[in-house]
Protein backbone atom coordinates (compact mmCIF):
# COMPACT_ATOMS: atom_id res chain seq x y z
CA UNK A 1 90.17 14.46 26.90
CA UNK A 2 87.45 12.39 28.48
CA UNK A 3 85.92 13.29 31.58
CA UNK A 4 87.12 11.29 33.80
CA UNK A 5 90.55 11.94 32.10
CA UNK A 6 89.57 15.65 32.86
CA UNK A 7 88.75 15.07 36.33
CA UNK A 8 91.25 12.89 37.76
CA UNK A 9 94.39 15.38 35.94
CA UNK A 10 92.52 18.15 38.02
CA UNK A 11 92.10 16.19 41.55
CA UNK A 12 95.84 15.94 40.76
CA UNK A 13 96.55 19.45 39.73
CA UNK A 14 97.55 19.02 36.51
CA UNK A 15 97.10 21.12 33.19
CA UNK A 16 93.45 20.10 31.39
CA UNK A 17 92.31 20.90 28.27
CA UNK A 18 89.62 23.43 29.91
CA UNK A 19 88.07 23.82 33.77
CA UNK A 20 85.51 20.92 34.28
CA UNK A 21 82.36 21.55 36.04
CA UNK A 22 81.59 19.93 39.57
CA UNK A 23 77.53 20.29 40.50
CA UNK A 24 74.59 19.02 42.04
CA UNK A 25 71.78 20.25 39.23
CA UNK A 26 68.54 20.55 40.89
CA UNK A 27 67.09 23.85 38.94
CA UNK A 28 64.08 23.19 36.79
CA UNK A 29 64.97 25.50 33.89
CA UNK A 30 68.45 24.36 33.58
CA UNK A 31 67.54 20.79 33.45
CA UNK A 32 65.03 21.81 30.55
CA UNK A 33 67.56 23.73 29.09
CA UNK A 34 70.41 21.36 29.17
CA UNK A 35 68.23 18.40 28.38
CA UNK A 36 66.63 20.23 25.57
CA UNK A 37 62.80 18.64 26.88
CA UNK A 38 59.89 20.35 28.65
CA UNK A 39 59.07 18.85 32.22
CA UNK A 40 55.84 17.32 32.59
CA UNK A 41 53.64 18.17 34.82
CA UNK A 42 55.06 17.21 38.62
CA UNK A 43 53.01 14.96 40.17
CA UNK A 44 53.66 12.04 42.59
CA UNK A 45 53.93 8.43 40.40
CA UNK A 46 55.88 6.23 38.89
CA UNK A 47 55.54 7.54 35.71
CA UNK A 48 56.25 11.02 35.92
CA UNK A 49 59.51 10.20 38.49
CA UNK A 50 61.03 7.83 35.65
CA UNK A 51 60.67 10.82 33.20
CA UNK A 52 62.78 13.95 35.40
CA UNK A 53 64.97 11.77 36.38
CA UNK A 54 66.02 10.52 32.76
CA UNK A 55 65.96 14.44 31.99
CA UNK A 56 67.78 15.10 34.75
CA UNK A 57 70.41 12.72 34.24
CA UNK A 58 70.65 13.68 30.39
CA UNK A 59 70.99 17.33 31.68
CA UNK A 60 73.67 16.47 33.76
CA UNK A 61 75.27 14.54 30.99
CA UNK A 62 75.37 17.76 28.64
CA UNK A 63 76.30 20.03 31.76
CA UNK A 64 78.83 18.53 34.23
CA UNK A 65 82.37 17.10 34.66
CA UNK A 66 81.36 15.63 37.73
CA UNK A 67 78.30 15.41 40.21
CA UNK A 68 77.18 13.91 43.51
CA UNK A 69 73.57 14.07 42.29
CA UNK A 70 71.55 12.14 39.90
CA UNK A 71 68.07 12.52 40.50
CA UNK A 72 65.07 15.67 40.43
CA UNK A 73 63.87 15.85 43.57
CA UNK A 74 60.66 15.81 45.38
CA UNK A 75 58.07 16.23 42.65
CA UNK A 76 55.56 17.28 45.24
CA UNK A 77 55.14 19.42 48.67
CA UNK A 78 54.36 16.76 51.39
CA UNK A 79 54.63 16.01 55.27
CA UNK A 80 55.23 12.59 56.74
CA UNK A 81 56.35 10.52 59.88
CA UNK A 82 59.56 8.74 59.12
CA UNK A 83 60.25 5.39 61.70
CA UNK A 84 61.54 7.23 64.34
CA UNK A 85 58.25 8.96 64.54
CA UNK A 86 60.29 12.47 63.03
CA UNK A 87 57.86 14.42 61.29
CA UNK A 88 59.50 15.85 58.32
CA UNK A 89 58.15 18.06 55.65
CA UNK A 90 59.63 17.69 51.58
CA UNK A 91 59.58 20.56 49.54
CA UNK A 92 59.29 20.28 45.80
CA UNK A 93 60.70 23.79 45.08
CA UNK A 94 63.54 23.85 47.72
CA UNK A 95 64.61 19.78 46.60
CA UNK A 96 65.12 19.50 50.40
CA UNK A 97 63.71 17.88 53.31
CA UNK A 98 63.24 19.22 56.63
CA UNK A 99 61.85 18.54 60.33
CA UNK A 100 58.78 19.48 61.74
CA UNK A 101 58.44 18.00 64.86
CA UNK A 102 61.10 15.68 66.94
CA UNK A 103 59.09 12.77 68.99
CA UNK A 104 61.01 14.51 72.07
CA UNK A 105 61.34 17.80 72.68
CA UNK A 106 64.30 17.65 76.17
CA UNK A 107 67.41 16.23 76.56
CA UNK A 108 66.45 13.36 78.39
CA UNK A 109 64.31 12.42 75.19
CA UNK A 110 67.41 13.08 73.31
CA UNK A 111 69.77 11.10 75.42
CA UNK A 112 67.37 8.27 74.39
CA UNK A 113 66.98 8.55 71.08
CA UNK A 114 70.19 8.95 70.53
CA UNK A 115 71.62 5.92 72.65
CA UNK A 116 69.20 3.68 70.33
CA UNK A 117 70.37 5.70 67.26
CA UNK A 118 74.10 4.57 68.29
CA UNK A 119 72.89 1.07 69.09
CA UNK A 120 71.35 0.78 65.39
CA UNK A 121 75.01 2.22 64.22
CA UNK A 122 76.74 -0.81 65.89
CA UNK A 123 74.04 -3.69 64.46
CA UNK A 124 74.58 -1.88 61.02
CA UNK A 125 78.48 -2.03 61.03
CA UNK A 126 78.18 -5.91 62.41
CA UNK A 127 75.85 -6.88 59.45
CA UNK A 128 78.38 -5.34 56.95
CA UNK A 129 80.85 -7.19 58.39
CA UNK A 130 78.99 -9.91 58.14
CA UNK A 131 78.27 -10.43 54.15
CA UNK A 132 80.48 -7.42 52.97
CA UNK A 133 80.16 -9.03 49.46
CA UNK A 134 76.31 -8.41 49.76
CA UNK A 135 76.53 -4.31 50.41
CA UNK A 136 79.41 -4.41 47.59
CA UNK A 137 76.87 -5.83 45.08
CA UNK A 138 73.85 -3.71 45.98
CA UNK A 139 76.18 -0.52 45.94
CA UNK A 140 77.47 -1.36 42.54
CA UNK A 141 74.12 -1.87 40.83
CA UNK A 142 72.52 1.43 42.13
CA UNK A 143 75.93 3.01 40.54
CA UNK A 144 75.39 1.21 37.18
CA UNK A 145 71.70 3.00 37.46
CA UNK A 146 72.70 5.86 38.15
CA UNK A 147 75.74 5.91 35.70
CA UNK A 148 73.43 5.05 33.45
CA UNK A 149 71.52 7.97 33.50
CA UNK A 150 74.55 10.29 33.52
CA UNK A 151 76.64 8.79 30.73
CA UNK A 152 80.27 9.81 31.00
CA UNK A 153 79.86 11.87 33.69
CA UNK A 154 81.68 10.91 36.89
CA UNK A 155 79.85 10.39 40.04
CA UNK A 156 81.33 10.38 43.08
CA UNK A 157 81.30 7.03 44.36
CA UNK A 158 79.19 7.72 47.67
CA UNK A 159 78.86 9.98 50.15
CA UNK A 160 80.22 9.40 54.24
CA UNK A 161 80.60 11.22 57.02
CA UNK A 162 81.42 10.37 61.11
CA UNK A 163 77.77 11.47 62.12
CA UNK A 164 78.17 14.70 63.31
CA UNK A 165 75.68 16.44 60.65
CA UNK A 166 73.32 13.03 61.47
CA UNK A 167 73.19 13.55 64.85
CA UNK A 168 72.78 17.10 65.02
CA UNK A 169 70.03 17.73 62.40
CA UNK A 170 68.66 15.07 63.99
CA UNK A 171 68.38 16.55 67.79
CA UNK A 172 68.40 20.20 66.73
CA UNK A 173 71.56 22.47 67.54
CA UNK A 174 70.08 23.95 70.96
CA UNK A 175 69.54 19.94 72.18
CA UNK A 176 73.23 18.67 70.72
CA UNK A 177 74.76 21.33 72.77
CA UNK A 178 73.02 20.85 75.97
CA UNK A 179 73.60 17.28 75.86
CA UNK A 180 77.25 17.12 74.97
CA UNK A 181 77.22 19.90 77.56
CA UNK A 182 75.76 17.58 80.14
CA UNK A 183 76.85 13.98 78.65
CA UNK A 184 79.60 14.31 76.06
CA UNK A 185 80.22 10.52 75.94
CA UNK A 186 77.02 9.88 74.13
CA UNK A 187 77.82 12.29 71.42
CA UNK A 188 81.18 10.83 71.65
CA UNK A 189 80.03 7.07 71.29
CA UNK A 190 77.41 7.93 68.85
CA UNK A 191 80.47 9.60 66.17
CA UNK A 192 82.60 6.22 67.42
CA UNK A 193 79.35 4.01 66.26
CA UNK A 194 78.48 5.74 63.20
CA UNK A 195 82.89 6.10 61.98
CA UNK A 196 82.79 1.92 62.77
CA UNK A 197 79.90 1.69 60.65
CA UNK A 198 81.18 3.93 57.71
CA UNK A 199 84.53 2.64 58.05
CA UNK A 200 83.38 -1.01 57.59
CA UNK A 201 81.12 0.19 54.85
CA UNK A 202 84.22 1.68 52.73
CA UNK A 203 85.99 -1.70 52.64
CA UNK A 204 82.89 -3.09 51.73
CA UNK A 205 82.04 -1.49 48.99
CA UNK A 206 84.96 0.34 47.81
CA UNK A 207 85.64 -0.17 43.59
CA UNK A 208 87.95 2.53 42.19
CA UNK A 209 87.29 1.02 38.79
CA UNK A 210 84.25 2.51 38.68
CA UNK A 211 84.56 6.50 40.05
CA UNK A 212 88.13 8.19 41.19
CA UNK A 213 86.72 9.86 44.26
CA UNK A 214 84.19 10.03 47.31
CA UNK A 215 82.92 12.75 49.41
CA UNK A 216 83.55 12.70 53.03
CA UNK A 217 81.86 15.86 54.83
CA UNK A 218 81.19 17.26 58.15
CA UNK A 219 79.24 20.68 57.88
CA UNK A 220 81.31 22.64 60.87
CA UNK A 221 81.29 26.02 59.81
CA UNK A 222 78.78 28.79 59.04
CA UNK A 223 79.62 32.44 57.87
CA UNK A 224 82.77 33.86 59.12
CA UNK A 225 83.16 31.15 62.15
CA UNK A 226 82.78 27.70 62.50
CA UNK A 227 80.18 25.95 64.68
CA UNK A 228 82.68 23.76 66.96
CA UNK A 229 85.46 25.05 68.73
CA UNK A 230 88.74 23.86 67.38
CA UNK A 231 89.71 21.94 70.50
CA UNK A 232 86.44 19.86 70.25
CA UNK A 233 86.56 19.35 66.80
CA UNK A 234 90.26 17.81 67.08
CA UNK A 235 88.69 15.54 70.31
CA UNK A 236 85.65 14.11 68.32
CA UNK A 237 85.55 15.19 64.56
CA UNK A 238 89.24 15.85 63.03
CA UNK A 239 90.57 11.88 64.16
CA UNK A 240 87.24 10.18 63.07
CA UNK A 241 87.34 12.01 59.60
CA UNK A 242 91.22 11.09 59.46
CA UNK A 243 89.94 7.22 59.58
CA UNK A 244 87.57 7.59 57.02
CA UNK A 245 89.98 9.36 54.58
CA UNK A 246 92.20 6.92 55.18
CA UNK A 247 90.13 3.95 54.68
CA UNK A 248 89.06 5.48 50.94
CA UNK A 249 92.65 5.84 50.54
CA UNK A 250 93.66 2.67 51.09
CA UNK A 251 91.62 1.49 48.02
CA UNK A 252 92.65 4.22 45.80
CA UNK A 253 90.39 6.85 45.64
CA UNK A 254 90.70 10.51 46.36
CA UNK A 255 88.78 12.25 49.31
CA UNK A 256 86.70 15.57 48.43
CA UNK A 257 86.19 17.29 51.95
CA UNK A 258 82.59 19.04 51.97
CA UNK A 259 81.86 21.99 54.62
CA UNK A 260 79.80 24.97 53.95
CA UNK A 261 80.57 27.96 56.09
CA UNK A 262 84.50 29.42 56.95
CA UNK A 263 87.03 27.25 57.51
CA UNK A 264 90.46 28.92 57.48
CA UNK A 265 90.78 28.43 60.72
CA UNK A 266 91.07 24.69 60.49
CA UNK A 267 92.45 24.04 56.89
CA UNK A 268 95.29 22.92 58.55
CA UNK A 269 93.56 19.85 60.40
CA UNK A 270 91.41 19.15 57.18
CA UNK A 271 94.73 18.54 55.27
CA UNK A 272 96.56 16.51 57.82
CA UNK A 273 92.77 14.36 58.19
CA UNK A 274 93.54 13.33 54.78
CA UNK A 275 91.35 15.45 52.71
CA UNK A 276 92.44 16.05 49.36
CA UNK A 277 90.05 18.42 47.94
CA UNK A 278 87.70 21.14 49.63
CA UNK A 279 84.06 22.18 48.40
CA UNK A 280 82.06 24.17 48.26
CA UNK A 281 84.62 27.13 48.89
CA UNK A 282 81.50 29.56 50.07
CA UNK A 283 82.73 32.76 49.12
CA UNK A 284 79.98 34.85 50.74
CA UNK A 285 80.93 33.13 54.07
CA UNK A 286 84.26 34.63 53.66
CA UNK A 287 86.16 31.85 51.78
CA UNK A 288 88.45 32.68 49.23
CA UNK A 289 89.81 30.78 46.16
CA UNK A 290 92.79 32.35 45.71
CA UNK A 291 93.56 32.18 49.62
CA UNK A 292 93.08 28.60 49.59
CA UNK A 293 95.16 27.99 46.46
CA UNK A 294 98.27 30.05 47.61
CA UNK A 295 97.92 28.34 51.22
CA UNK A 296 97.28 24.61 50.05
CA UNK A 297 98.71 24.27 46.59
CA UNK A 298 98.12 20.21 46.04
CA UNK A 299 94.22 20.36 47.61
CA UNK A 300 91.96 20.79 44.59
CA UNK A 301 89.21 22.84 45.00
CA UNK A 302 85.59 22.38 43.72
CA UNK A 303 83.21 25.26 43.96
CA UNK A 304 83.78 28.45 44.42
CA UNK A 305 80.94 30.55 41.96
CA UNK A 306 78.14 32.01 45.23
CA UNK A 307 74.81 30.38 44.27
CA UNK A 308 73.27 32.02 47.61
CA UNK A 309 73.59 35.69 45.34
CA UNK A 310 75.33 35.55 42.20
CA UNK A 311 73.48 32.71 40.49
CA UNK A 312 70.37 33.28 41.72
CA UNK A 313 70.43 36.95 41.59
CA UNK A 314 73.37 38.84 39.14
CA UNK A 315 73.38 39.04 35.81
CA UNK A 316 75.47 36.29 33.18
CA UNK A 317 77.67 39.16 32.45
CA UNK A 318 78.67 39.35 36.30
CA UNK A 319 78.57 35.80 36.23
CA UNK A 320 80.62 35.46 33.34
CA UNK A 321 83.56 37.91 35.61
CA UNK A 322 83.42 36.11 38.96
CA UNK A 323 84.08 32.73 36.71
CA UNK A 324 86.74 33.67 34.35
CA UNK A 325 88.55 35.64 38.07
CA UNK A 326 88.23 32.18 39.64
CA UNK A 327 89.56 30.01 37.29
CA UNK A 328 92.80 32.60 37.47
CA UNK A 329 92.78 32.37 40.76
CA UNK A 330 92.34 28.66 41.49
CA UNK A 331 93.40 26.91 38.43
CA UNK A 332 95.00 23.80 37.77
CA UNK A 333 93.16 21.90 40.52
CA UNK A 334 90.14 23.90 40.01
CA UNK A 335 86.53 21.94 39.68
CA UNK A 336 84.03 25.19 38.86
CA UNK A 337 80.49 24.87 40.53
CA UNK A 338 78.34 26.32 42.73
CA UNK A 339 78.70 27.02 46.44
CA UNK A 340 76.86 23.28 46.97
CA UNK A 341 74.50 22.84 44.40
CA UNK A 342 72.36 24.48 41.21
CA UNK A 343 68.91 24.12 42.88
CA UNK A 344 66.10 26.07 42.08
CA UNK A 345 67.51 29.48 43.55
CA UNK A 346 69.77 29.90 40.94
CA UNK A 347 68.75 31.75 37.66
CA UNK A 348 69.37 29.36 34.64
CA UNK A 349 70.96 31.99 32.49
CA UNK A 350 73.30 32.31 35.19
CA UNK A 351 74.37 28.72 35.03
CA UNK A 352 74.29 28.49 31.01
CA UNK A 353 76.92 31.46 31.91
CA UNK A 354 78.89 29.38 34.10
CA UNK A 355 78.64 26.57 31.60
CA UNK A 356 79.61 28.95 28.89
CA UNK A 357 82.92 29.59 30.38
CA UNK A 358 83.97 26.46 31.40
CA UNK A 359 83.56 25.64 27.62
CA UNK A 360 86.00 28.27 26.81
CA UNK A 361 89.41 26.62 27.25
CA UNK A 362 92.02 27.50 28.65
CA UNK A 363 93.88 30.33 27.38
C-alpha cells in the first residue's frame, strides 16, 4: 500500500495495512536519526539551510505518512522588525517565532492596525481574482519543491484559516477582547476580509491531483475550555470556517480541522462546518480518542500521542502503551502523531517508539 493509498483509505475510515503517521518533525535528534546524517553546525547561510532541510525532508520521508511541514527551522536565535514595525524574536531551539513588542500598545492603536490589516485582506483577495492562474502556478511549484524533498510522503496541500488566530496573535488576547468588546464590527470585517481572501485563494489554487487534503484551523480552545464562547464562535468563526470547508470541498479534497485545547463542547458545530478530520486530539487538555471516535465515527482523527509530557518526558516503554491503547481506541480513521508537532521537546527515543509501532501492523 502506498502512502497516499494509506492515507486517503484512513481519511475515509477504511481498513489499512498498518496506522500511518501524521507529524510536523522539527526535533534535531530524530531528524539525525531518521535521516541517518549528522547536522552541521547551525549557522545562518545558504549553505547550511539547503543541507537541514534536505535532511529534514529525507527524515520525514523515512518517518511519516503524512506532514504539514517540510523544512528545519530557524537555524539561529534572532530578533527583527517585520513591515508592520512588529518586533518578533525566532528561536532556533523552540522552531517558533514570537512577538516582542507591538508598534501600539491601546486599542485605539489596534483599531488601526487592524482596519489597514483588513484593507490589505481585501487588495489581496482582488489581486487573486485578478490572475488566479498566476497564484495557481506559484503554489504548485513551491509543492513540487517541497514534494521533492519528502518523496512519497503526502503533504497537505496548504494551510487556511478565517483569521481569527491572525488577528489575535497579532493584537495580543487582552487587546482582541477589549476591542471586540468595544467595536465588534472590526473583528467582524477583518474575519469577513481575510474568509474572502482565503476563499478566493482555494479556487485559485486548488489541484487534488497533487495532495488529498488541506488543513483549515482556528485555535479556539485551551485546556479544559475553549477561548470563545459558543454563541460568538457560531456569530463569527463556525459560518466562515463552513465556507472555507466548503470551498476545498468543492474541488475534492478532504478538510483536516486543527485546534489545540478542548473542544467537546463544540464537536458538533466543527462537523456540521464541514470538517472531516480533527487534530491534534490534545489529550492532556482533556481530549479523548476514544470519546471522539464513539461520538463522531466518519471524522478521522490525527494525533492523539501528548508531546507536551509523554514524548518529551516518559519512557519508549510508556510510549510504546499509550500508542498501541490509541490505535484500539481510534482505529480505522486513525492518523498517529503528536499533539501538533515532534519539535525539539520531544525525546527522540520516544518518537523512534512511536514510529516503532506504527510499523507493527495491524493485528
Amino acid at each position: 500500500m502506498t502512502k497516499r493509498e494509506r492515507v486517503e483509505r484512513t481519511m475515509r475510515g477504511e481498513e489499512t495495512d498498518r496506522v500511518p503517521l501524521y507529524d510536523i518533525l522539527l526535533c534535531d535528534k530524530a531528524i539525525e536519526h531518521f535521516s541517518g546524517e549528522r547536522l552541521p553546525p547551525l549557522v545562518n547561510n545558504p549553505e547550511t539551510r539547503a543541507t537541514v532541510d534536505r535532511m529534514t525532508g529525507k527524515a520525514i520521508e523515512r518517518m511519516l505518512d503524512a506532514t504539514r511541514g517540510s523544512t528545519f527551522g530557524p537555524l539561529e536565535d534572532r530578533e527583527f522588525t517585520d513591515s508592520d514595525g512588529f518586533v518578533l524574536h525566532e528561536s532556533a531551539f523552540a522552531k517558533t517565532c514570537w512577538i516582542e513588542r507591538r508598534p501600539f500598545d491601546d486599542v485605539a492603536g489596534a483599531a488601526e492596525w487592524l482596519k489597514k490589516w483588513t484593507a490589505g485582506q481585501l487588495d489581496a483577495a482582488t489581486r487573486v481574482g485578478a490572475n488566479p492562474r498566476e497564484r495557481r502556478e506559484g503554489h504548485e511549484r513551491w509543492f513540487a519543491d517541497v514534494q521533492a524533498r519528502i518523496g512519497d510522503t503526502v503533504h497537505l496541500y496548504t494551510q487556511l484559516g478565517v483569521g481569527l488566530d491572525d488577528i489575535r496573535h497579532r493584537l495580543g488576547f487582552d487587546l482582541f477582547a477589549y476591542l471586540d468588546a468595544d467595536q465588534p464590527g472590526l473583528i467582524s470585517e477583518a474575519l469577513e476580509a481575510c474568509t474572502r481572501h482565503h476563499v478566493a485563494l482555494t479556487h485559485a489554487i486548488a489541484n487534488v491531483a497533487l495532495s488529498p487534503a488541506v488543513l483549515t484551523y482556528g485555535d479556539i480552545a485551551c485546556k479544559e475550555r475553549l477561548l470563545h464562547s459558543p454563541a460568538w464562535l457560531r456569530r463569527e468563526f463556525f459560518p466562515r470556517l463552513r465556507r472555507l470547508n466548503d470551498a476545498w470541498h468543492e474541488h475534492g479534497f478532504v478538510c483536516l480541522f486543527h485546534s489545540d485545547g478542548y473542544l467537546m463542547d463544540v464537536l458538533d458545530d466543527l462537523v456540521a462546518a464541514g470538517c472531516d478530520g480533527l487534530n491534534p486530539i490534545e489529550t492532556v487538555a482533556g481530549m479523548s480518542l476514544r470519546e471522539c471516535r464513539e461520538r463522531y465515527p466518519k471524522l478521522f482523527l490525527a494525533g492523539g500521542i501528548d508531546m507536551s509530557q509523554l514524548l518529551s518526558n516518559g519512557t519508549p516503554d510508556h510510549v510504546r502503551e499509550v500508542c498501541r491503547q490509541a490505535i484500539r481506541d481510534a482505529y480505522p480513521g486513525f492518523l498517529m502523531g503528536s499533539t501538533t508537532e515532534a519539535d525539539n521537546s520531544c525525546r527522540a527515543e520516544n518518537l523512534i517508539a512511536m514510529y516503532d509501532v506504527a510499523m507493527e501492523g495491524i493485528a
